[in-house]
PDB file of N, CA and C in Angstrom:
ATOM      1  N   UNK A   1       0.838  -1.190   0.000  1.00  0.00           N
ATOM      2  CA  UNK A   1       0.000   0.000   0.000  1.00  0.00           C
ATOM      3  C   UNK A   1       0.876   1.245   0.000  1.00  0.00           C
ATOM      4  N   UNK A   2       0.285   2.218  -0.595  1.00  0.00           N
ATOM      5  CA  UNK A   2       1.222   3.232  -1.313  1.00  0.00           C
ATOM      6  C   UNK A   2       0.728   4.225   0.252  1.00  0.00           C
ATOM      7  N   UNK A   3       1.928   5.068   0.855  1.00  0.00           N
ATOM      8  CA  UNK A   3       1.593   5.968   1.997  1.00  0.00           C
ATOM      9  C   UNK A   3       2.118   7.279   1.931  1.00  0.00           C
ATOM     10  N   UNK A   4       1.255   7.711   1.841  1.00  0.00           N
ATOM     11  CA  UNK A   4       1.453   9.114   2.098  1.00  0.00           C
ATOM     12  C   UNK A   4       2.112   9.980   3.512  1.00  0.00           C
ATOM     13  N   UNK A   5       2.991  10.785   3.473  1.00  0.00           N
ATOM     14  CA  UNK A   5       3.084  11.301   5.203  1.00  0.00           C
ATOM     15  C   UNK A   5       3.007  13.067   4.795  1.00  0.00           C
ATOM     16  N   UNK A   6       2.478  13.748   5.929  1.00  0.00           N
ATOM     17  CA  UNK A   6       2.205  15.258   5.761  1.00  0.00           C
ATOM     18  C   UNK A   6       3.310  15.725   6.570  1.00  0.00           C
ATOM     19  N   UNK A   7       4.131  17.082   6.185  1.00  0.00           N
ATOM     20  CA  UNK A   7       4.571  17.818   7.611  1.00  0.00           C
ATOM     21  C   UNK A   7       4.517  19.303   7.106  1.00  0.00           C
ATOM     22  N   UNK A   8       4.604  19.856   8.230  1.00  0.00           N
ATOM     23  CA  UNK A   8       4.615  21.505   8.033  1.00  0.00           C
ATOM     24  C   UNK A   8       3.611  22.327   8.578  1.00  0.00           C
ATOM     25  N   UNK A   9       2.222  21.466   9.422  1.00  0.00           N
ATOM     26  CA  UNK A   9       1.276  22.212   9.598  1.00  0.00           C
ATOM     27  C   UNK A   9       1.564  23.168  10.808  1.00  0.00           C
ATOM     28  N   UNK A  10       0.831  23.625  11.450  1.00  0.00           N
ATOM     29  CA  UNK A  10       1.064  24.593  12.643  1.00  0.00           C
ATOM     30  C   UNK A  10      -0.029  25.773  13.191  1.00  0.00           C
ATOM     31  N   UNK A  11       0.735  26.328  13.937  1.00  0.00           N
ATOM     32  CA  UNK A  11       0.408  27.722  14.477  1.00  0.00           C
ATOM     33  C   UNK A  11       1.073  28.880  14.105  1.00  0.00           C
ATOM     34  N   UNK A  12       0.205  29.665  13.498  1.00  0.00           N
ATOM     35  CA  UNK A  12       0.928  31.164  12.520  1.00  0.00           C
ATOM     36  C   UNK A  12       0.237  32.156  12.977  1.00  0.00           C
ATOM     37  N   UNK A  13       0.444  33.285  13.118  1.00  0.00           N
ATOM     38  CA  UNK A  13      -0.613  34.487  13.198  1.00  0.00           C
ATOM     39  C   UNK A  13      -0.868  34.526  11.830  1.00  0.00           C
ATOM     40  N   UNK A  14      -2.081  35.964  11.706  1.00  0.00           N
ATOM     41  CA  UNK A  14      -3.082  36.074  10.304  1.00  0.00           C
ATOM     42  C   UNK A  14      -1.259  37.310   9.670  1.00  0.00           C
ATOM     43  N   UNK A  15      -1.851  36.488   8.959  1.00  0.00           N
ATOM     44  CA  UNK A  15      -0.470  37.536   7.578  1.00  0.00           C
ATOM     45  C   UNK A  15       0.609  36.770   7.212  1.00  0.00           C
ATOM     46  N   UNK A  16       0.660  35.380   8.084  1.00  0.00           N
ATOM     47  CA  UNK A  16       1.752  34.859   7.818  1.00  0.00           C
ATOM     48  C   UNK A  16       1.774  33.724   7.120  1.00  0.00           C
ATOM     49  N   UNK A  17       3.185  32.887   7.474  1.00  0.00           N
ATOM     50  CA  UNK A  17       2.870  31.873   5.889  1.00  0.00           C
ATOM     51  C   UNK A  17       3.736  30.507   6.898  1.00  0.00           C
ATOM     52  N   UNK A  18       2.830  29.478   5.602  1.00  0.00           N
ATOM     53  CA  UNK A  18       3.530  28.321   6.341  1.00  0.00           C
ATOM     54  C   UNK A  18       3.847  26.998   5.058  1.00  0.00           C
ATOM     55  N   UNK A  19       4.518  26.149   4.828  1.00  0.00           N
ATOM     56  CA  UNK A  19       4.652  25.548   3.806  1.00  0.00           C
ATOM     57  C   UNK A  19       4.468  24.056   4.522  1.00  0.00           C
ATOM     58  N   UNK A  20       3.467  23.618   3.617  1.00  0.00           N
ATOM     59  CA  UNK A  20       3.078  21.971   3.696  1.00  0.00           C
ATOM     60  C   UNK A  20       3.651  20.886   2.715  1.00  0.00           C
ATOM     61  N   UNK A  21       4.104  19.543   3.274  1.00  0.00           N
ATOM     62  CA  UNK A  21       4.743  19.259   2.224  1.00  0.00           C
ATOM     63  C   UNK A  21       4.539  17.869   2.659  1.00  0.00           C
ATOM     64  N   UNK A  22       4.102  16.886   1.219  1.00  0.00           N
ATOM     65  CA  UNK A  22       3.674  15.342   1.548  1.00  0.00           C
ATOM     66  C   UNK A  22       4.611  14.828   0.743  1.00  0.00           C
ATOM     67  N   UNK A  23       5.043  13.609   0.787  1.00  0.00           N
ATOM     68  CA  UNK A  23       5.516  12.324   0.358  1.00  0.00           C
ATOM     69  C   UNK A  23       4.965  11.326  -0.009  1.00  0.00           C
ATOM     70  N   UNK A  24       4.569  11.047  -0.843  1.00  0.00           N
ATOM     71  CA  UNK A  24       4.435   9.409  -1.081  1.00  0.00           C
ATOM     72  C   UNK A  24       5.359   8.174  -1.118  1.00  0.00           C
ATOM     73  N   UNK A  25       5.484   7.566  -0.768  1.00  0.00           N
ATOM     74  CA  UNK A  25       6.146   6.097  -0.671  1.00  0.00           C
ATOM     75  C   UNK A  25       5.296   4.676  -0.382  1.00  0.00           C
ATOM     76  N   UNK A  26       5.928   3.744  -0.802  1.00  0.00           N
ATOM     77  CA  UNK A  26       5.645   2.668  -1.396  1.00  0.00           C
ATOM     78  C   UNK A  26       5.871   1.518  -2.970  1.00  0.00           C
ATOM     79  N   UNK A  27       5.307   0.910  -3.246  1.00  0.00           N
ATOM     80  CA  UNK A  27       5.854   0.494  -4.460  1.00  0.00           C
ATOM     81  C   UNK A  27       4.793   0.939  -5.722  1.00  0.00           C
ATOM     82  N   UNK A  28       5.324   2.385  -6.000  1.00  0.00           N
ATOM     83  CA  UNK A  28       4.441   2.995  -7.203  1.00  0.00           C
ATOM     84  C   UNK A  28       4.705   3.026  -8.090  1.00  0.00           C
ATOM     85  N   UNK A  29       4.245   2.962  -9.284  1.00  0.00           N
ATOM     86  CA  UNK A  29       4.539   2.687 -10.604  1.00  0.00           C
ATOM     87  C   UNK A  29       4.569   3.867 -11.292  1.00  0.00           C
ATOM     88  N   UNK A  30       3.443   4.682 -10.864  1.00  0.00           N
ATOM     89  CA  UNK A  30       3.226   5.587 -11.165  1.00  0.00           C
ATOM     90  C   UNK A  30       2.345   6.501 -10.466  1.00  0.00           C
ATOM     91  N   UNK A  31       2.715   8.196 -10.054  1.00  0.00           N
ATOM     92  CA  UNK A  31       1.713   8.934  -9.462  1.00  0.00           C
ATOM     93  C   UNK A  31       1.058  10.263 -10.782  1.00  0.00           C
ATOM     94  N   UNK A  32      -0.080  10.063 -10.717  1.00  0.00           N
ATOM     95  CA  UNK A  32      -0.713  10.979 -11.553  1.00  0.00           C
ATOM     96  C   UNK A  32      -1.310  12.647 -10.560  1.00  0.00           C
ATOM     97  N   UNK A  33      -2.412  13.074 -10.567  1.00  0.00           N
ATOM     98  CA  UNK A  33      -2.356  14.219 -10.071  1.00  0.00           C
ATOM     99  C   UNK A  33      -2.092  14.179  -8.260  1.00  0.00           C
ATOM    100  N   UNK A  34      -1.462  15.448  -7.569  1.00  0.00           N
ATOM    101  CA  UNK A  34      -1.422  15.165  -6.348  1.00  0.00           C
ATOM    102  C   UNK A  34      -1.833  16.551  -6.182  1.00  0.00           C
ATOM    103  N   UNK A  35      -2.211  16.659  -4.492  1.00  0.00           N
ATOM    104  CA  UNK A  35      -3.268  18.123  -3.960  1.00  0.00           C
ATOM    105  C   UNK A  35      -3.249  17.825  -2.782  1.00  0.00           C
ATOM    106  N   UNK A  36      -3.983  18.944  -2.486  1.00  0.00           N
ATOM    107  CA  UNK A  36      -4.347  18.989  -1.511  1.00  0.00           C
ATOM    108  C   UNK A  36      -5.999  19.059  -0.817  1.00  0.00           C
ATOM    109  N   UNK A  37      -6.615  18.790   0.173  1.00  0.00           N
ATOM    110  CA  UNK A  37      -7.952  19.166   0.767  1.00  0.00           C
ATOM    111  C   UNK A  37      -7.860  19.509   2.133  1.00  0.00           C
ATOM    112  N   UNK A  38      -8.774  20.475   2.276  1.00  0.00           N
ATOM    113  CA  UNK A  38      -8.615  20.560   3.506  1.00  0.00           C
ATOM    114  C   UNK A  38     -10.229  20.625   4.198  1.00  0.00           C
ATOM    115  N   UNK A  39     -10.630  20.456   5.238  1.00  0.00           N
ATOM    116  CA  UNK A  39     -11.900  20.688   5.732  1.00  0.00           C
ATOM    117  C   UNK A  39     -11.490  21.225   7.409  1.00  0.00           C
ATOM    118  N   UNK A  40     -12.435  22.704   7.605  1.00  0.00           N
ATOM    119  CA  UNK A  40     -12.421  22.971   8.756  1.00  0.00           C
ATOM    120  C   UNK A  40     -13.726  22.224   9.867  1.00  0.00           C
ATOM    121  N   UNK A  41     -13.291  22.624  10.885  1.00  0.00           N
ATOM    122  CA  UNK A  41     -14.766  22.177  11.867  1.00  0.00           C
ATOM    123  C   UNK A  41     -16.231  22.382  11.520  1.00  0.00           C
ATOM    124  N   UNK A  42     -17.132  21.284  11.340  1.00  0.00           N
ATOM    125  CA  UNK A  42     -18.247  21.677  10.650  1.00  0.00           C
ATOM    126  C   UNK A  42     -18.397  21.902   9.554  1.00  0.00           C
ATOM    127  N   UNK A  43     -17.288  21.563   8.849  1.00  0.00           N
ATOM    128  CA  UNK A  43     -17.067  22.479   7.349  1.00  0.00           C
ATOM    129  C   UNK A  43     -17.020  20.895   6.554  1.00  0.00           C
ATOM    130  N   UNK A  44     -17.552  20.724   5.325  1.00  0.00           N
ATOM    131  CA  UNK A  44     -17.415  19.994   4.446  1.00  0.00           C
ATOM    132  C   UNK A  44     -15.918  19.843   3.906  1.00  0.00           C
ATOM    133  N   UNK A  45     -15.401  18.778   3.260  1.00  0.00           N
ATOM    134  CA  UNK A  45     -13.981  18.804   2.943  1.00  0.00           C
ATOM    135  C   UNK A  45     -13.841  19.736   1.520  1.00  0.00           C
ATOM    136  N   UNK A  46     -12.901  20.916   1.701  1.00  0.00           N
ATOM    137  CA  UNK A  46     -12.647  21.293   0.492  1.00  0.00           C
ATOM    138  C   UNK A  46     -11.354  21.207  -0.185  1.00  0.00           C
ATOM    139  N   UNK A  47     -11.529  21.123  -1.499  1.00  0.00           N
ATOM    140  CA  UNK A  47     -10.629  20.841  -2.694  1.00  0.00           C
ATOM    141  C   UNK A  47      -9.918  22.084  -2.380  1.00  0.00           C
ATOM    142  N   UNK A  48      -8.395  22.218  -2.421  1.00  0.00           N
ATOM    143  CA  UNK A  48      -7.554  23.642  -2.403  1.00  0.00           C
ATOM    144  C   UNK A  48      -6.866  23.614  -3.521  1.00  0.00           C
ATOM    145  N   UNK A  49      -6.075  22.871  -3.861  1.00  0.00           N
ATOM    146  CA  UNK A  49      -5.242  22.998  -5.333  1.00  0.00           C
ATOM    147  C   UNK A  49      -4.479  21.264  -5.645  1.00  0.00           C
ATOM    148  N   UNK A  50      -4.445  21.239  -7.036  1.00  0.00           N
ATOM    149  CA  UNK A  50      -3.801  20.541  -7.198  1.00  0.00           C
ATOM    150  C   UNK A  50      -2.798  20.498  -8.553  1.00  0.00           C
ATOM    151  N   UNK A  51      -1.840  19.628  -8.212  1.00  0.00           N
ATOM    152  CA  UNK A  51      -0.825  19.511  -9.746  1.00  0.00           C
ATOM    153  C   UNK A  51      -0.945  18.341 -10.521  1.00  0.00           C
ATOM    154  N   UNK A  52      -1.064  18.392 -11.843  1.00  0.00           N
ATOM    155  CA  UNK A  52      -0.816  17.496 -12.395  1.00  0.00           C
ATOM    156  C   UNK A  52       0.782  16.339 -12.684  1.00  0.00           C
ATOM    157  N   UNK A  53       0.810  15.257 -13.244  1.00  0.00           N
ATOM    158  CA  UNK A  53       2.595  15.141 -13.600  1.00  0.00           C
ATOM    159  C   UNK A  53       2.841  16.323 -14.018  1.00  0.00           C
ATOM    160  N   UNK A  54       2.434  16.936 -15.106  1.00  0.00           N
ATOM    161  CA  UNK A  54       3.197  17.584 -16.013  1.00  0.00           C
ATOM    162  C   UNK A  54       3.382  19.150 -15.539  1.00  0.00           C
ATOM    163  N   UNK A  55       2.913  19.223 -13.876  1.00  0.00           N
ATOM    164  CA  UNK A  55       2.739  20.807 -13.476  1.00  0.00           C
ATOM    165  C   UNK A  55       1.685  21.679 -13.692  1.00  0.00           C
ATOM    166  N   UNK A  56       0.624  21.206 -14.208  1.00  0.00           N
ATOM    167  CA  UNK A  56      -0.532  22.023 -14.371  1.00  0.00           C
ATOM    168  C   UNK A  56      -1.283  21.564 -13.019  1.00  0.00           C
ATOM    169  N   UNK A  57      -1.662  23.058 -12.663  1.00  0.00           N
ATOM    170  CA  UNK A  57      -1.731  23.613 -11.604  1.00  0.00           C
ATOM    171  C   UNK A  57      -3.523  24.371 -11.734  1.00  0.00           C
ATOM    172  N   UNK A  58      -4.118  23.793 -10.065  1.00  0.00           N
ATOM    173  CA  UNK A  58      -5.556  24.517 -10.377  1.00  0.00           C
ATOM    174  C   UNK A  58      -5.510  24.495  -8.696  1.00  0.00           C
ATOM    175  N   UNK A  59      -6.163  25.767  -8.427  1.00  0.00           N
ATOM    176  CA  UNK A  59      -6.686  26.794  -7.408  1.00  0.00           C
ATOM    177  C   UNK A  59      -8.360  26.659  -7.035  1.00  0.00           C
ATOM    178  N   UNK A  60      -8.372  26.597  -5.888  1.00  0.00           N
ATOM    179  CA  UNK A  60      -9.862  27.425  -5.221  1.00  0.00           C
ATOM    180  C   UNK A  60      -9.715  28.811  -4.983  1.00  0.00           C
ATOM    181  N   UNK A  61     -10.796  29.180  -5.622  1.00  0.00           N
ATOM    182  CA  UNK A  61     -10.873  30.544  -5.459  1.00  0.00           C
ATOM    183  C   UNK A  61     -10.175  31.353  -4.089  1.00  0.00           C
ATOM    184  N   UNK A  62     -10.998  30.542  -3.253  1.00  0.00           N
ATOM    185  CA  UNK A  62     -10.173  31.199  -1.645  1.00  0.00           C
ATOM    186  C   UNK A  62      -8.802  31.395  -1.710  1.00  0.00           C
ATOM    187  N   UNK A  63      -8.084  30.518  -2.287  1.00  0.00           N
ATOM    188  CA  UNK A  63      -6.318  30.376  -1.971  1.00  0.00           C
ATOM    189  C   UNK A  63      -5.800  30.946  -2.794  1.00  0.00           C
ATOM    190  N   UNK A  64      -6.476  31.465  -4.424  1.00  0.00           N
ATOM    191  CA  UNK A  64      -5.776  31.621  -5.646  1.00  0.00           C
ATOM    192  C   UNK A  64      -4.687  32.809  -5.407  1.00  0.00           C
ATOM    193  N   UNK A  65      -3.650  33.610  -5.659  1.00  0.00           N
ATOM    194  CA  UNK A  65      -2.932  34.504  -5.367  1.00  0.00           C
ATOM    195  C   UNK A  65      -2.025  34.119  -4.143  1.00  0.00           C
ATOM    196  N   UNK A  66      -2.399  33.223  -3.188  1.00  0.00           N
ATOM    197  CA  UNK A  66      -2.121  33.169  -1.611  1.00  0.00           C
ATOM    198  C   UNK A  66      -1.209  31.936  -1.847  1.00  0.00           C
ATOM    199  N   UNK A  67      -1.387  30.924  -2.788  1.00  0.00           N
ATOM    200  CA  UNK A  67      -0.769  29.643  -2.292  1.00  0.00           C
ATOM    201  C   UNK A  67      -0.374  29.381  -3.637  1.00  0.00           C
ATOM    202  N   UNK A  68       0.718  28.486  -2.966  1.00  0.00           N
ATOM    203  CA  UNK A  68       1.242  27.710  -4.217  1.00  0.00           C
ATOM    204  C   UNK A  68       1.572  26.423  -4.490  1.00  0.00           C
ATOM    205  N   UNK A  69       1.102  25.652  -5.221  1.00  0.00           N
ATOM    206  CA  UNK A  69       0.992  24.121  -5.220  1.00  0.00           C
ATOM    207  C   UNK A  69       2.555  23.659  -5.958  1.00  0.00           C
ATOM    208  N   UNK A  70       3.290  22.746  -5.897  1.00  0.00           N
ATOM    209  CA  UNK A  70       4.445  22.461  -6.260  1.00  0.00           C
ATOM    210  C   UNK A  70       4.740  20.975  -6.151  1.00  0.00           C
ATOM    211  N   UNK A  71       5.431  20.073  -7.078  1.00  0.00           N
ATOM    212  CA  UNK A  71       6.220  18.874  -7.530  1.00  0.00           C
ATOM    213  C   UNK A  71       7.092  18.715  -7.324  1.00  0.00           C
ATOM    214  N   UNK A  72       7.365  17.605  -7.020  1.00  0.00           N
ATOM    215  CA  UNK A  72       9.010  16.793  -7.395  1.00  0.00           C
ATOM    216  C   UNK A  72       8.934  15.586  -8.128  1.00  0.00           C
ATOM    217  N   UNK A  73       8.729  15.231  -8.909  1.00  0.00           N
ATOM    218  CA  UNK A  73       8.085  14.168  -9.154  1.00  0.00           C
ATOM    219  C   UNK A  73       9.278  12.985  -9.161  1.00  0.00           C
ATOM    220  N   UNK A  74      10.329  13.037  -9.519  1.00  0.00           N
ATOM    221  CA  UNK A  74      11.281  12.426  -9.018  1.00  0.00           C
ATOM    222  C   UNK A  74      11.341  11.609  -7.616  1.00  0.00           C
ATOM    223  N   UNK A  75      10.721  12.556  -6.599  1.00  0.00           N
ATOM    224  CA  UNK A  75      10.481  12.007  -5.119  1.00  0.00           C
ATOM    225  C   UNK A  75       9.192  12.275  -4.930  1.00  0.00           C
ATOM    226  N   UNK A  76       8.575  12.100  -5.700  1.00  0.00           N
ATOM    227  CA  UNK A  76       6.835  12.087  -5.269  1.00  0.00           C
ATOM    228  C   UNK A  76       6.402  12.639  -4.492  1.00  0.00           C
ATOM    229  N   UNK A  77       6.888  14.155  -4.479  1.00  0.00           N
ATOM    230  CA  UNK A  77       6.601  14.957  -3.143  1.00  0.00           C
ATOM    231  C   UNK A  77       6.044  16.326  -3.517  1.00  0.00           C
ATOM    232  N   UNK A  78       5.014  16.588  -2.689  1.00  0.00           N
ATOM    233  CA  UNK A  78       4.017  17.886  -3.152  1.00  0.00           C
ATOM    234  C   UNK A  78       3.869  19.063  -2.169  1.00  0.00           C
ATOM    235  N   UNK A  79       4.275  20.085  -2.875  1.00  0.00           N
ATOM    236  CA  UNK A  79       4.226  20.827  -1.782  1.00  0.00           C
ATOM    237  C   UNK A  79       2.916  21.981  -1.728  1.00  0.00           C
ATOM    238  N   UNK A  80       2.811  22.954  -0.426  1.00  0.00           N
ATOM    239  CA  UNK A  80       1.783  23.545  -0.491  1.00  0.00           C
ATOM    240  C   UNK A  80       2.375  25.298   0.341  1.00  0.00           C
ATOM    241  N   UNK A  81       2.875  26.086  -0.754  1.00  0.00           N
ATOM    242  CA  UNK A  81       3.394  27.020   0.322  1.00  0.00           C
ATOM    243  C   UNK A  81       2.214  27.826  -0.012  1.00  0.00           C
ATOM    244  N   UNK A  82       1.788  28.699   1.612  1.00  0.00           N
ATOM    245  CA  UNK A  82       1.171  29.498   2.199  1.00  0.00           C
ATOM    246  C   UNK A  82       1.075  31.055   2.260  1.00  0.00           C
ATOM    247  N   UNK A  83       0.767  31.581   1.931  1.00  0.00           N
ATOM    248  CA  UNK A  83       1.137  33.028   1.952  1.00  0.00           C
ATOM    249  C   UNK A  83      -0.099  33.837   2.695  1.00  0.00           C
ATOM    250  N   UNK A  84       0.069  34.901   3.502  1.00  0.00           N
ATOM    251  CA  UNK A  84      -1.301  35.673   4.063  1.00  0.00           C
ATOM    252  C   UNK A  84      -2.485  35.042   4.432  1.00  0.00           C
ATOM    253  N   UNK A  85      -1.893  34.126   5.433  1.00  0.00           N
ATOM    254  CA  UNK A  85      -2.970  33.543   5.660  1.00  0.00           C
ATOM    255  C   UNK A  85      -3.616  33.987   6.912  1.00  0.00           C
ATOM    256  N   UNK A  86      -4.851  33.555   6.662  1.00  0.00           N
ATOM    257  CA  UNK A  86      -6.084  34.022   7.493  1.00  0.00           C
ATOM    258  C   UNK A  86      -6.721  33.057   8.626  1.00  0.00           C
ATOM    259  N   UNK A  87      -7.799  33.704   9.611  1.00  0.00           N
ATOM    260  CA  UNK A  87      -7.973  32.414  10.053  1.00  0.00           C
ATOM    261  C   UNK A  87      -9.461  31.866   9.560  1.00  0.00           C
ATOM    262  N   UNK A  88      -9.438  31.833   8.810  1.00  0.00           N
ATOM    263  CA  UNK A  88     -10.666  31.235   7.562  1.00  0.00           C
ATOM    264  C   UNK A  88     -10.190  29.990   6.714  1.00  0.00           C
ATOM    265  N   UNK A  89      -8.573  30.104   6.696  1.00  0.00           N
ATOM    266  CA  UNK A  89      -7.789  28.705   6.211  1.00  0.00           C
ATOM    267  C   UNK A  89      -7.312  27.472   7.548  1.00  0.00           C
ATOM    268  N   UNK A  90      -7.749  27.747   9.091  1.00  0.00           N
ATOM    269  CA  UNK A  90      -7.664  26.953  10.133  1.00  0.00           C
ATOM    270  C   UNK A  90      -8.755  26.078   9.505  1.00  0.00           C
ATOM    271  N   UNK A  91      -7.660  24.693   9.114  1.00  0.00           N
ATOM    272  CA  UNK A  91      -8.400  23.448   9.079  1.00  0.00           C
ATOM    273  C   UNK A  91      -7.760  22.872   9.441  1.00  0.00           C
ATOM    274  N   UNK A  92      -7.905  21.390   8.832  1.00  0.00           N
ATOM    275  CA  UNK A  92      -6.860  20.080   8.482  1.00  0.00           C
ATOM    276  C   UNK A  92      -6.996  19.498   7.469  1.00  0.00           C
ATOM    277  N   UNK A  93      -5.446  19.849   6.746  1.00  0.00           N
ATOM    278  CA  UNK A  93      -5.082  19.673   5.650  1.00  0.00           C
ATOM    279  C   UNK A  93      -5.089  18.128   5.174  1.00  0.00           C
ATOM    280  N   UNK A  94      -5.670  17.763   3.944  1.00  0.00           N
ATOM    281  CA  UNK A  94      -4.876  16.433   3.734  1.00  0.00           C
ATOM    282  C   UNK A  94      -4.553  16.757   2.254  1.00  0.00           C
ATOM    283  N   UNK A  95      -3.323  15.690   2.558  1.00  0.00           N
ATOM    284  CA  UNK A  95      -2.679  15.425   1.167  1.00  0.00           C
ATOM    285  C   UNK A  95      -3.604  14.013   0.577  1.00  0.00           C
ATOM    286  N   UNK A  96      -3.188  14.305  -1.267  1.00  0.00           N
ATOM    287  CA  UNK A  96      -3.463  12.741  -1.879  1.00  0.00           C
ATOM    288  C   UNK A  96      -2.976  13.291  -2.932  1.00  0.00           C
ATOM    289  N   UNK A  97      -3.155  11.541  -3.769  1.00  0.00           N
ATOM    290  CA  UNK A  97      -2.248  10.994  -4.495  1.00  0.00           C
ATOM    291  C   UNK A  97      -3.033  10.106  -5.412  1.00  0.00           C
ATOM    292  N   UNK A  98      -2.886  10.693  -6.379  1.00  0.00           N
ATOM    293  CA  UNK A  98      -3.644   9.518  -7.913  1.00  0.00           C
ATOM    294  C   UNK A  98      -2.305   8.596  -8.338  1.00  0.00           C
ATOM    295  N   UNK A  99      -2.073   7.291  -7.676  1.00  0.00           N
ATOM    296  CA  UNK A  99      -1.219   6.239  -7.552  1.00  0.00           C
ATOM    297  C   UNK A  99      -1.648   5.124  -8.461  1.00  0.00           C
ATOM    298  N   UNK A 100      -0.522   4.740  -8.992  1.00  0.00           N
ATOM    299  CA  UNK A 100      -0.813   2.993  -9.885  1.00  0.00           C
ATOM    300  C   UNK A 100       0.124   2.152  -9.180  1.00  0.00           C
ATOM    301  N   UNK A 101      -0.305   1.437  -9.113  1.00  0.00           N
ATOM    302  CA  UNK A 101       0.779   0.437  -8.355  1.00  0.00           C
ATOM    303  C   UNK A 101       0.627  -0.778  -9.004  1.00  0.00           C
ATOM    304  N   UNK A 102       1.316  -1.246  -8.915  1.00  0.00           N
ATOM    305  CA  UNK A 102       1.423  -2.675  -9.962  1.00  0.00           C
ATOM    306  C   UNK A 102       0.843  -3.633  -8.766  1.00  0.00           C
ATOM    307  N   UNK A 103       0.327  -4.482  -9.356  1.00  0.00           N
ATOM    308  CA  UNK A 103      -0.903  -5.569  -8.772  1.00  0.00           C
ATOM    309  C   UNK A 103      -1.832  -4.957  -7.743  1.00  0.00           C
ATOM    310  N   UNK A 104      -2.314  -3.871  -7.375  1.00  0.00           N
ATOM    311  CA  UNK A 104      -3.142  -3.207  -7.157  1.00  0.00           C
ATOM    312  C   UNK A 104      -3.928  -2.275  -7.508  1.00  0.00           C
ATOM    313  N   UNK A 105      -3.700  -1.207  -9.402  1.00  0.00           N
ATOM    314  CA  UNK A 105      -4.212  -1.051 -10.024  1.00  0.00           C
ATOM    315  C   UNK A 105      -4.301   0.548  -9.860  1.00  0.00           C
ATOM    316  N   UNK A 106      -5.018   1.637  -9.959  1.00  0.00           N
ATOM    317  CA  UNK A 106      -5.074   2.932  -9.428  1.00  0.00           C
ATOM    318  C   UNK A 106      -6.246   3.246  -8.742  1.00  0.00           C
ATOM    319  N   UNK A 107      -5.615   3.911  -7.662  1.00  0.00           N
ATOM    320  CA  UNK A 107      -6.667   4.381  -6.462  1.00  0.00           C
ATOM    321  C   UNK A 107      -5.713   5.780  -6.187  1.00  0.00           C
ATOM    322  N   UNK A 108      -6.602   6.441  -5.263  1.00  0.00           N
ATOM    323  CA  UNK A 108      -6.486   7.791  -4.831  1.00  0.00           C
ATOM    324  C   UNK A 108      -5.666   7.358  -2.584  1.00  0.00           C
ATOM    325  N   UNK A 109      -4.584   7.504  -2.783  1.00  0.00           N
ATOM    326  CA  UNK A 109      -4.128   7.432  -1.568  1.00  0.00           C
ATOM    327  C   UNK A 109      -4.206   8.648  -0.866  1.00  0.00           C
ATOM    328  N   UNK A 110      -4.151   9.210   0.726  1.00  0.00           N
ATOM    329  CA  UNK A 110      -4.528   9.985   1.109  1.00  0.00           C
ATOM    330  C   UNK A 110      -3.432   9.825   2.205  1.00  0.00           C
ATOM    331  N   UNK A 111      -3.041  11.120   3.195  1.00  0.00           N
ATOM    332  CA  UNK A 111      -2.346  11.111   4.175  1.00  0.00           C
ATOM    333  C   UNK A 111      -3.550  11.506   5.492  1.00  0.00           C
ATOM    334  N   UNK A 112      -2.493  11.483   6.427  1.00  0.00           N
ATOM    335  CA  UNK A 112      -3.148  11.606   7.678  1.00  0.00           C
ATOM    336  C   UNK A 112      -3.800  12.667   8.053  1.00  0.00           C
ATOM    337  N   UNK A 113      -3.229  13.752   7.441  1.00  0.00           N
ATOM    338  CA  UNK A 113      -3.706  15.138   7.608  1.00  0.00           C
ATOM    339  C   UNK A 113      -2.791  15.918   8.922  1.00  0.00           C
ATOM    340  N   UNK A 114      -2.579  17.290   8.473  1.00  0.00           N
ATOM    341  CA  UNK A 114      -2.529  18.058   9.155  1.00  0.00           C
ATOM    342  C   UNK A 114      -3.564  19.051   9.417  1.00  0.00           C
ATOM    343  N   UNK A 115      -2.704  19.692  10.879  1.00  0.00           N
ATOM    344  CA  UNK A 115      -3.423  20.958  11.332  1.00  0.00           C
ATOM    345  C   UNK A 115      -2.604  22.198  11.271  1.00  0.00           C
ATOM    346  N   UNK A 116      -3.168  23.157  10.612  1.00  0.00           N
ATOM    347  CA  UNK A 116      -2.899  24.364  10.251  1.00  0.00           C
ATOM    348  C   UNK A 116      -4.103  25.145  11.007  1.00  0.00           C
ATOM    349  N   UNK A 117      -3.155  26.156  12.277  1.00  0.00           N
ATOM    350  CA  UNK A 117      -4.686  27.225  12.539  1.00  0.00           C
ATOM    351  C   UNK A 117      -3.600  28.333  13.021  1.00  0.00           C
ATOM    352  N   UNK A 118      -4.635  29.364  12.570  1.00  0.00           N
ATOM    353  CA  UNK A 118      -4.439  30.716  11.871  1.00  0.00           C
ATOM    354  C   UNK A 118      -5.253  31.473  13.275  1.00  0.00           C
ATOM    355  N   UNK A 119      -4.320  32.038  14.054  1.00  0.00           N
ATOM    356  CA  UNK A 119      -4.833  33.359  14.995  1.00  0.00           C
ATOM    357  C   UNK A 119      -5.164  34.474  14.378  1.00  0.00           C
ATOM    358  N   UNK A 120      -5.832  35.440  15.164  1.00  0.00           N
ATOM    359  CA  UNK A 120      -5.894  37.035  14.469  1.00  0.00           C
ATOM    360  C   UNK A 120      -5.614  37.743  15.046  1.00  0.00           C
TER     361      UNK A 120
END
C-alpha cells in the first residue's frame, strides 16, 4: 500500500505563511495528479489545489494569489506554500495521491492530515 506522510502544519498568526509538504512512498509505478484538501470544523472537505505530472496547476478561489501548489516528481513529493494567511484557512489539511501500483491497479491514496490554525 502506497503511503502518504504530511509535515509543516502549525500555528501562525493572520499575515503569515507556512509551507506543507507530503511524500508518497511505497511500491508505485506511477503517481498521476497530487493536492491537496482541507476541511475545517463543521465544514465539508474542500478541494484547495492541485498539480498534475506535467505541473498544471488549479486553485480554489479562496487560496488563488495566496498559495502555491508544487512537484518533485522524481520524489513524489508535493508541496503547499502558504502566503497571508487568514484564520478562515484553520483546518486540516490532507494530502493525496492519484497512484498505480502494480498488482493493485489505481486508487487515490490519502495522508493523515494536518493541522494548520491561523490566529488574528
Amino acid at each position: 500500500q502506497v503511503q502518504l506522510v504530511e509535515s509543516g502544519g502549525g500555528l501562525v498568526q493572520a499575515g503569515g505563511s507556512l509551507t506543507l509538504s507530503c511524500t508518497a512512498s511505497g511500491r508505485i509505478y506511477r503517481v498521476n495528479d497530487m493536492g491537496w484538501y482541507r476541511q475545517a470544523p463543521g465544514k465539508q472537505r474542500e478541494l484547495v489545489a492541485t498539480v498534475t505530472s506535467s505541473g498544471r496547476t488549479n486553485y480554489a478561489d479562496s487560496v488563488k494569489g495566496r498559495f502555491t501548489i508544487s512537484r518533485e516528481n522524481a520524489k513524489n513529493t508535493v508541496a503547499l506554500q502558504m502566503n497571508s494567511l487568514n484564520p478562515e484557512d484553520t483546518a486540516v489539511y490532507y494530502c493525496f495521491a492519484g497512484v498505480l501500483q502494480l498488482g493493485a491497479g489505481a486508487y487515490t491514496a490519502w495522508g493523515q492530515g494536518t493541522q494548520v490554525s491561523v490566529s488574528s
